[in-house]
PDB file of N, CA and C in Angstrom:
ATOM      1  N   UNK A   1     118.309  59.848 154.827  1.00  0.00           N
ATOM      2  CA  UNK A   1     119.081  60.823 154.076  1.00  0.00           C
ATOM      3  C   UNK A   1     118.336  62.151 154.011  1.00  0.00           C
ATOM      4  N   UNK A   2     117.230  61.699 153.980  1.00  0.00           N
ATOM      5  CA  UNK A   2     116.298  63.070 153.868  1.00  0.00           C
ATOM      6  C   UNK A   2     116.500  64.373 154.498  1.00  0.00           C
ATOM      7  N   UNK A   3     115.951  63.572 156.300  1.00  0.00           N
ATOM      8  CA  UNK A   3     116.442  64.268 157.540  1.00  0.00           C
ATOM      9  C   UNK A   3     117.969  64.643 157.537  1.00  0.00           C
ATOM     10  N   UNK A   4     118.684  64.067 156.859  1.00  0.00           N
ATOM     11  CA  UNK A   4     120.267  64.391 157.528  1.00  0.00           C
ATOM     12  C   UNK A   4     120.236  66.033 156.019  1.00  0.00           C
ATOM     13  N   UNK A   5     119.564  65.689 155.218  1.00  0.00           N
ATOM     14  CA  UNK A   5     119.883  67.089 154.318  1.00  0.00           C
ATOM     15  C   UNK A   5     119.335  67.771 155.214  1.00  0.00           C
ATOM     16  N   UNK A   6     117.937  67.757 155.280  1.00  0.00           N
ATOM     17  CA  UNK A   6     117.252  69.310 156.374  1.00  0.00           C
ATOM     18  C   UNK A   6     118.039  69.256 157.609  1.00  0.00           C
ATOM     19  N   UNK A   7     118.134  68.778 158.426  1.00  0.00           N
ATOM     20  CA  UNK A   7     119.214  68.649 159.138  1.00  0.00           C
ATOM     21  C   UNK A   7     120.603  69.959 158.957  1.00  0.00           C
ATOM     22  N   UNK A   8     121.142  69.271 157.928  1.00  0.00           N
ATOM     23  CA  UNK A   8     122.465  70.456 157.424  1.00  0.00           C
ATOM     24  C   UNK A   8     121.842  72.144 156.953  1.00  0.00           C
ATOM     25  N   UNK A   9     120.999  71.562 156.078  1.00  0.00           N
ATOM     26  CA  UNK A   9     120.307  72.625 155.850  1.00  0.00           C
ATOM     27  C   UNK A   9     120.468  73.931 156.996  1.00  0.00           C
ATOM     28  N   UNK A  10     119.470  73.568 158.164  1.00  0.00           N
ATOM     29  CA  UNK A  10     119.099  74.292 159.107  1.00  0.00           C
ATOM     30  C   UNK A  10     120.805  74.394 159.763  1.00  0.00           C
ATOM     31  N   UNK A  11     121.673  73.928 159.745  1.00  0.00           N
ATOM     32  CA  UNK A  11     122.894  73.816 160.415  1.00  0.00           C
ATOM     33  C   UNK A  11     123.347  75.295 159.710  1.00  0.00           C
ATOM     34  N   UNK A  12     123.213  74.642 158.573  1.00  0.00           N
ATOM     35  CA  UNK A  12     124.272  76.167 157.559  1.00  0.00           C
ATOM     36  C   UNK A  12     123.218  77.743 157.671  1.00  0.00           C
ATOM     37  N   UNK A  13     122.743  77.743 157.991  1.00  0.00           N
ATOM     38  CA  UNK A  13     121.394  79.126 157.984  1.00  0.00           C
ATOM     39  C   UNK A  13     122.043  79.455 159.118  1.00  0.00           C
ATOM     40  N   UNK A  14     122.398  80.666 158.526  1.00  0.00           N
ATOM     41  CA  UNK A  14     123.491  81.443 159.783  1.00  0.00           C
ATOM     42  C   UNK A  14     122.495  81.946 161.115  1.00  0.00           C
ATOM     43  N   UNK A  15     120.684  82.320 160.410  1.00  0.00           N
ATOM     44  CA  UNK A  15     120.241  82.884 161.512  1.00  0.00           C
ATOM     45  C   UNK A  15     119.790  81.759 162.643  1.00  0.00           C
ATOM     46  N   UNK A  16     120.542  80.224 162.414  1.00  0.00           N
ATOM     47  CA  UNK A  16     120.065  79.440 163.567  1.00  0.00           C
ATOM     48  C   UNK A  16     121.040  79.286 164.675  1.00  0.00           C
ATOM     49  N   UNK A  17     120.475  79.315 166.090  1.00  0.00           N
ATOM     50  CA  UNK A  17     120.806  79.945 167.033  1.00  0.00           C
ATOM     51  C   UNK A  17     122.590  78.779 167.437  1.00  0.00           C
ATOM     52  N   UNK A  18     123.492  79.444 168.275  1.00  0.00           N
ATOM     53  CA  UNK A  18     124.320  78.523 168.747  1.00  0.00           C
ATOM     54  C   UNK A  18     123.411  77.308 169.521  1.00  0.00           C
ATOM     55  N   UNK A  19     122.966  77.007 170.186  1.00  0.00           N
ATOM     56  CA  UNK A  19     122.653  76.207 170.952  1.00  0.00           C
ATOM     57  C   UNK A  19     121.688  75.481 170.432  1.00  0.00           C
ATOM     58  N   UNK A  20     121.091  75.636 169.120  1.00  0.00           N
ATOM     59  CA  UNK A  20     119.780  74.608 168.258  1.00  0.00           C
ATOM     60  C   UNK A  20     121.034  73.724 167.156  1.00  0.00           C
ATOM     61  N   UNK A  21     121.842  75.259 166.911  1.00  0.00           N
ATOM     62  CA  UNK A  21     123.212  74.421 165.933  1.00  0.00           C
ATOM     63  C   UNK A  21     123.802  72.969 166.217  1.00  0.00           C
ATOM     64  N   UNK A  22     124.367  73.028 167.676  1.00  0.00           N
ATOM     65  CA  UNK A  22     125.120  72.121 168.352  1.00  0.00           C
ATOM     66  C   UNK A  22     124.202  71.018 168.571  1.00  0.00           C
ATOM     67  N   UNK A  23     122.892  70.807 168.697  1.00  0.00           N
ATOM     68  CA  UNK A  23     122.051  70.017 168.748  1.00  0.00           C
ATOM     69  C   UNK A  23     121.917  69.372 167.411  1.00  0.00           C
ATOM     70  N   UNK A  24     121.983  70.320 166.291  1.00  0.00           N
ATOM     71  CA  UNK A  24     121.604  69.823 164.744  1.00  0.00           C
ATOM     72  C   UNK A  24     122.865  69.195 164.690  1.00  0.00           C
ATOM     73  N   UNK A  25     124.059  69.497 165.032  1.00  0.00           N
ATOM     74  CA  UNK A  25     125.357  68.667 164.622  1.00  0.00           C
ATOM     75  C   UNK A  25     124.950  67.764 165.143  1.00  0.00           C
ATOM     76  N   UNK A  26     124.815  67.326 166.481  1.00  0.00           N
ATOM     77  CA  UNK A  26     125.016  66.202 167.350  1.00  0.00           C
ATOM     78  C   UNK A  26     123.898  65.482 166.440  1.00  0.00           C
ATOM     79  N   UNK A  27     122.814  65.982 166.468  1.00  0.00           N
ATOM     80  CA  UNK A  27     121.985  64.899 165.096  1.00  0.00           C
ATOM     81  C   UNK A  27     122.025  64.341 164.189  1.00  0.00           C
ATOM     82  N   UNK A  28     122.702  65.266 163.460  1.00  0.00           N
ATOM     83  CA  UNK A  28     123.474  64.740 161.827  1.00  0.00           C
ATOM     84  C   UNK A  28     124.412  63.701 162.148  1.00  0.00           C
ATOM     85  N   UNK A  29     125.430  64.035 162.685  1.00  0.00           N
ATOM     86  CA  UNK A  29     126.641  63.153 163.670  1.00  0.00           C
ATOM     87  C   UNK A  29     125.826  61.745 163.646  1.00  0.00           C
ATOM     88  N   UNK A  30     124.255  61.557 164.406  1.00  0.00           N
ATOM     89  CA  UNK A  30     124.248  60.218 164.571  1.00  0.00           C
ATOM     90  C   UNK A  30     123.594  59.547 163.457  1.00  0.00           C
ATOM     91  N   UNK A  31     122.667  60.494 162.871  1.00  0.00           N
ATOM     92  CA  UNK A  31     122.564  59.919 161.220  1.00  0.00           C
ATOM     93  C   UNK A  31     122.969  59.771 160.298  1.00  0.00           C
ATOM     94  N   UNK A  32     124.528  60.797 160.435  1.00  0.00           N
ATOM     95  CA  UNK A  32     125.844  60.033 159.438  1.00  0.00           C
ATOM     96  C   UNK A  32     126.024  58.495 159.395  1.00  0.00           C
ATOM     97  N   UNK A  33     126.378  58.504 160.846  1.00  0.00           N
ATOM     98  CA  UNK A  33     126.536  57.457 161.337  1.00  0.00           C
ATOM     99  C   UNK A  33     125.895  55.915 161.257  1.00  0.00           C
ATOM    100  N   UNK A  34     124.484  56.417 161.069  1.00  0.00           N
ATOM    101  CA  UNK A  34     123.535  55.157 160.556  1.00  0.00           C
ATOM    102  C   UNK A  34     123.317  54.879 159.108  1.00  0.00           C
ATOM    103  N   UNK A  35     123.333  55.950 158.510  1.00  0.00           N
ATOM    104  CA  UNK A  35     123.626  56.007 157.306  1.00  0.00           C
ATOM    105  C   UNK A  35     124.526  55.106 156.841  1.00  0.00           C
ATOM    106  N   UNK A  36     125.959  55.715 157.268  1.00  0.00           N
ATOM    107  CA  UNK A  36     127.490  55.032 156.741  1.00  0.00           C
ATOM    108  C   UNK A  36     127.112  53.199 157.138  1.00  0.00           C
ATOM    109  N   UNK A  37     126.769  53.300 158.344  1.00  0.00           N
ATOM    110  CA  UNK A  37     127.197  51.777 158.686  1.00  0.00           C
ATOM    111  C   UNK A  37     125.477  50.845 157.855  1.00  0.00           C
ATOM    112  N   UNK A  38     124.416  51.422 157.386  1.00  0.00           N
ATOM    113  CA  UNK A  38     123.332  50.983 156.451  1.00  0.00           C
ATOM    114  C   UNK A  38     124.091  50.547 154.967  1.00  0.00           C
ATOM    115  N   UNK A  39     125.373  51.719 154.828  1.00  0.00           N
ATOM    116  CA  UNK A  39     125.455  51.489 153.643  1.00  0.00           C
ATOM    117  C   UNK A  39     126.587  51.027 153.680  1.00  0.00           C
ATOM    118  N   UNK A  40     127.365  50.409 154.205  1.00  0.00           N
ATOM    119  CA  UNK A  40     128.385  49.322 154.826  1.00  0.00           C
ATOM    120  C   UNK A  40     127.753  47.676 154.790  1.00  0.00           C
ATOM    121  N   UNK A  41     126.703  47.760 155.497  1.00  0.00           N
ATOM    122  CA  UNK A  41     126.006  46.538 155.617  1.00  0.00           C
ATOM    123  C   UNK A  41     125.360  46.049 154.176  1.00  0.00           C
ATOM    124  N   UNK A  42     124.673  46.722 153.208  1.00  0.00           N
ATOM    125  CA  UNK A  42     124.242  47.046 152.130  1.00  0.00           C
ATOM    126  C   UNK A  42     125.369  46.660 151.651  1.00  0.00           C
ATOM    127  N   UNK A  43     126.401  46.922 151.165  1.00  0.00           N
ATOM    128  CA  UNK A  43     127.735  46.705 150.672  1.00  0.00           C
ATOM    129  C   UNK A  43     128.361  45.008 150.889  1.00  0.00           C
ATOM    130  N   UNK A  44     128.696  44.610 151.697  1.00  0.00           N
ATOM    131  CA  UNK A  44     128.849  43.717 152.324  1.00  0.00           C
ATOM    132  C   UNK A  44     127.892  42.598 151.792  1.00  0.00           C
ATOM    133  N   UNK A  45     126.292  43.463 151.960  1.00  0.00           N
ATOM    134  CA  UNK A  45     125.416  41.804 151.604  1.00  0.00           C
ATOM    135  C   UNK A  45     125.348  41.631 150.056  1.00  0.00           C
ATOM    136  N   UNK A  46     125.771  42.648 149.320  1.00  0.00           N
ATOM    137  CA  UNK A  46     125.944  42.740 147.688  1.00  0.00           C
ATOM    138  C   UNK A  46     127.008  41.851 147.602  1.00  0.00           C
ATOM    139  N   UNK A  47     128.704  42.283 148.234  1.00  0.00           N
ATOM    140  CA  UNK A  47     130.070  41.662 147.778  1.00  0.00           C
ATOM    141  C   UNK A  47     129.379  39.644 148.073  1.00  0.00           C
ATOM    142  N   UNK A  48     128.566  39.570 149.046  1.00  0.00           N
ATOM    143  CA  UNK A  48     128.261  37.994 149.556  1.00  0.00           C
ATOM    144  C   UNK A  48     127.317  37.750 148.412  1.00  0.00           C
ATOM    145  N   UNK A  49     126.366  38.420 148.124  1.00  0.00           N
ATOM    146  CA  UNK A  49     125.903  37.943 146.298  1.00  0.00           C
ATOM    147  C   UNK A  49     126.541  37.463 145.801  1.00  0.00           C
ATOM    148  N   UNK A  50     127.494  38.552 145.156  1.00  0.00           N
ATOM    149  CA  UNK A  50     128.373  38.145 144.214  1.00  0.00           C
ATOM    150  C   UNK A  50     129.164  37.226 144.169  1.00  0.00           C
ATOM    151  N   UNK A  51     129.882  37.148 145.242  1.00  0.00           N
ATOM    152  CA  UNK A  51     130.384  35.538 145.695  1.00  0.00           C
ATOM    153  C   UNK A  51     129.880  34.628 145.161  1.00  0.00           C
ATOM    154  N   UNK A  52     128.605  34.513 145.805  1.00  0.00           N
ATOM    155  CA  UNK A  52     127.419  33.260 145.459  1.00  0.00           C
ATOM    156  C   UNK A  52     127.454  33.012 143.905  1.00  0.00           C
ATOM    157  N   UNK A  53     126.800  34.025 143.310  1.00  0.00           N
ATOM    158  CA  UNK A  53     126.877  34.191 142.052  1.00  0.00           C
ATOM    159  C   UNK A  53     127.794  33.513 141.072  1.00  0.00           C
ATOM    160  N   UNK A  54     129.419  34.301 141.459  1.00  0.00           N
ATOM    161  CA  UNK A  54     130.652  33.651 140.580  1.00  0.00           C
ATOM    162  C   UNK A  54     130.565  32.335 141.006  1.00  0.00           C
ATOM    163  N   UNK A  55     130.181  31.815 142.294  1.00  0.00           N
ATOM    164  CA  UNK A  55     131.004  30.346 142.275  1.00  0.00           C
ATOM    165  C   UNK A  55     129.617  29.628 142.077  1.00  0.00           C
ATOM    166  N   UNK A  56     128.499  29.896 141.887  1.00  0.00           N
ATOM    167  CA  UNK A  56     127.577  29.248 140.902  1.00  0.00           C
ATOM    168  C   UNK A  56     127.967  29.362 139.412  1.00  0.00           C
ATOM    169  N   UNK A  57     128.266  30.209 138.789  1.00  0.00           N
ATOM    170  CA  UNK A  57     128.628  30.461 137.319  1.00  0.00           C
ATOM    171  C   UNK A  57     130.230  29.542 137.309  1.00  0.00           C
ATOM    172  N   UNK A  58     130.759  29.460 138.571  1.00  0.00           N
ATOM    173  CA  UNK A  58     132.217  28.840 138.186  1.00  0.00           C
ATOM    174  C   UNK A  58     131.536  27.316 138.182  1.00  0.00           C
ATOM    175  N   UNK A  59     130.861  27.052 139.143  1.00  0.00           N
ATOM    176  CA  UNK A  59     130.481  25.630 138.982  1.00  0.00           C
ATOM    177  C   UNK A  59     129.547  24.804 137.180  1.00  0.00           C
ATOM    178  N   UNK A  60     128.873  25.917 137.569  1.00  0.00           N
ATOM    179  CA  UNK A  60     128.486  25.451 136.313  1.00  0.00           C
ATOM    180  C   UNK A  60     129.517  24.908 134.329  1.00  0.00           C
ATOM    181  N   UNK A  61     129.780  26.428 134.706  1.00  0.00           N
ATOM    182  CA  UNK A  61     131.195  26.298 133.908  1.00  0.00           C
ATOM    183  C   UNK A  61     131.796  24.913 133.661  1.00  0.00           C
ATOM    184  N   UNK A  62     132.168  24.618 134.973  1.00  0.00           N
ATOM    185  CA  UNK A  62     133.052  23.454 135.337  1.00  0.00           C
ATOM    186  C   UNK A  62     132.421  22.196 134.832  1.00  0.00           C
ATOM    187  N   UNK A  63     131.039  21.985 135.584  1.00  0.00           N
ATOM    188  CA  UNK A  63     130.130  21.034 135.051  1.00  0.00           C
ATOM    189  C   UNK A  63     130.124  20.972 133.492  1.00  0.00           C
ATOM    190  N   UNK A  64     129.978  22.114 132.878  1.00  0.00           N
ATOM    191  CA  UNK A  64     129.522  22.189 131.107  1.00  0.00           C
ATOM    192  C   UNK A  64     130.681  21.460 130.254  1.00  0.00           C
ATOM    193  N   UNK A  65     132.138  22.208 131.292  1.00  0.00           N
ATOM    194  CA  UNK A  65     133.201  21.446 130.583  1.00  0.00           C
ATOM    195  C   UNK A  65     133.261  19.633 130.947  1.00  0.00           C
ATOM    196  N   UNK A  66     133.223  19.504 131.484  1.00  0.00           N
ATOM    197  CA  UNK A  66     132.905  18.095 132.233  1.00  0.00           C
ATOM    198  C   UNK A  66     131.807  17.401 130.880  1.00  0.00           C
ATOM    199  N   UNK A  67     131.123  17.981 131.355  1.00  0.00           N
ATOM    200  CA  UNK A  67     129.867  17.093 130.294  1.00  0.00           C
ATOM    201  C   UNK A  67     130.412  16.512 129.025  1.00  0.00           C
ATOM    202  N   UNK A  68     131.491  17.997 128.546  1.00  0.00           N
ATOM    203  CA  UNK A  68     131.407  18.593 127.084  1.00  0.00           C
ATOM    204  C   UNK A  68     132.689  17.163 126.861  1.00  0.00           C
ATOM    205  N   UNK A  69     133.833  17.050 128.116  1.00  0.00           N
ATOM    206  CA  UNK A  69     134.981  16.429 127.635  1.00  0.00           C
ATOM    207  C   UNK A  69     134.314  14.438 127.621  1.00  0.00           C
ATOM    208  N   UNK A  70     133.115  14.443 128.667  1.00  0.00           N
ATOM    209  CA  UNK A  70     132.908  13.053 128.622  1.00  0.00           C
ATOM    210  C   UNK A  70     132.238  13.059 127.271  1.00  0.00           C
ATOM    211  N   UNK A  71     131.317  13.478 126.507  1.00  0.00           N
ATOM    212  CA  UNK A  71     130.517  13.486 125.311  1.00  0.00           C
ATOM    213  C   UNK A  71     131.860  13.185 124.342  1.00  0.00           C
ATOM    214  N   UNK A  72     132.619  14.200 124.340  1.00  0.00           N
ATOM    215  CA  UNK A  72     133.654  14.258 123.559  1.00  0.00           C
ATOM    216  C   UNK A  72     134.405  13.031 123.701  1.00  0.00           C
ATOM    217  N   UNK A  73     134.884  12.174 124.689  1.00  0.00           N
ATOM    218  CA  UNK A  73     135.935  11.274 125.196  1.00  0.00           C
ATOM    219  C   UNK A  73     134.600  10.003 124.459  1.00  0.00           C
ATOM    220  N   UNK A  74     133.290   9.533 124.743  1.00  0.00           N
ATOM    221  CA  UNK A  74     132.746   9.175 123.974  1.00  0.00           C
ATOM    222  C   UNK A  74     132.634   9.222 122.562  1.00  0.00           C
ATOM    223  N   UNK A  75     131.986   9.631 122.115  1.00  0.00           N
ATOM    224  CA  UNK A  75     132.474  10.145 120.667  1.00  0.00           C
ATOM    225  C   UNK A  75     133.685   9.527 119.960  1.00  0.00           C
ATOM    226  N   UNK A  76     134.608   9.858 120.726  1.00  0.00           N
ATOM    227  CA  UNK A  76     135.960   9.026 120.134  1.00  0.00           C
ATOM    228  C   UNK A  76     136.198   7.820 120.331  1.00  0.00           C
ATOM    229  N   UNK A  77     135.417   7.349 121.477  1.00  0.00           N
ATOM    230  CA  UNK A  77     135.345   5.689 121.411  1.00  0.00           C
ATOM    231  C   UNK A  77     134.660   5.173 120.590  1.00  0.00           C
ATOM    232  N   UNK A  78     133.384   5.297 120.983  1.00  0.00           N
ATOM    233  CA  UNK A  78     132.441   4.881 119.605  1.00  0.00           C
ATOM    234  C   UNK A  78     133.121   5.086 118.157  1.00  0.00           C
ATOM    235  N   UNK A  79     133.766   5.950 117.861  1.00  0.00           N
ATOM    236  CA  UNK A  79     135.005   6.011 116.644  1.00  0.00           C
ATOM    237  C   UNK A  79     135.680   4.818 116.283  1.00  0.00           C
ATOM    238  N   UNK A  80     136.413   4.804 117.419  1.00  0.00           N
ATOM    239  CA  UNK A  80     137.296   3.907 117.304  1.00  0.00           C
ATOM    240  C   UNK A  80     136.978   2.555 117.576  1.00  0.00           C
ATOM    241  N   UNK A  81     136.119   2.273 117.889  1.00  0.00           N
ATOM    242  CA  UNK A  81     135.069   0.940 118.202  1.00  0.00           C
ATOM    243  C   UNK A  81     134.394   0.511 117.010  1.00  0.00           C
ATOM    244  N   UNK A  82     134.133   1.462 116.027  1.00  0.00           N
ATOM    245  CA  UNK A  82     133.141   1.322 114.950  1.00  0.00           C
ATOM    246  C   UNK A  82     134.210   1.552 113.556  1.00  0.00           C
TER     247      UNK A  82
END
């Protein structure tokens, strides 16, 4: 990101020449470019976290209720047993 500011920088400075210009575009151009698709990939391996994440927290969830209804479904036997 650094390079792609100095980069523009030197692009917009009117006293830089046509032919250093067209070179600074074509540069920026390919460090847009690595940029965008860094922070695409970056993106992508976050949304696959999160995935992970919810369907660990959904599992668990699931498990807690589980536990919670056999304890409970116990409970009422032993009740009714006693």
């Amino acid at each position: 990101m650094e390079t792609l500011e100095q980069l523009l920088e030197q692009l917009a400075d009117p006293a830089t020449p046509l032919e250093k210009a067209v070179k600074l575009y074509s540069d920026s151009a390919v460090l847009l470019e690595y940029c965008t698709t860094t922070l695409q990939n970056a993106k992508l391996e976050m949304e696959q976290i999160d995935v992970k994440l919810n369907t660990f927290t959904q599992t668990k969830s699931i498990s807690g209720a589980v536990e919670e209804q056999d304890f409970t479904a116990k409970n009422a036997e032993e009740d009714i047993l006693a």
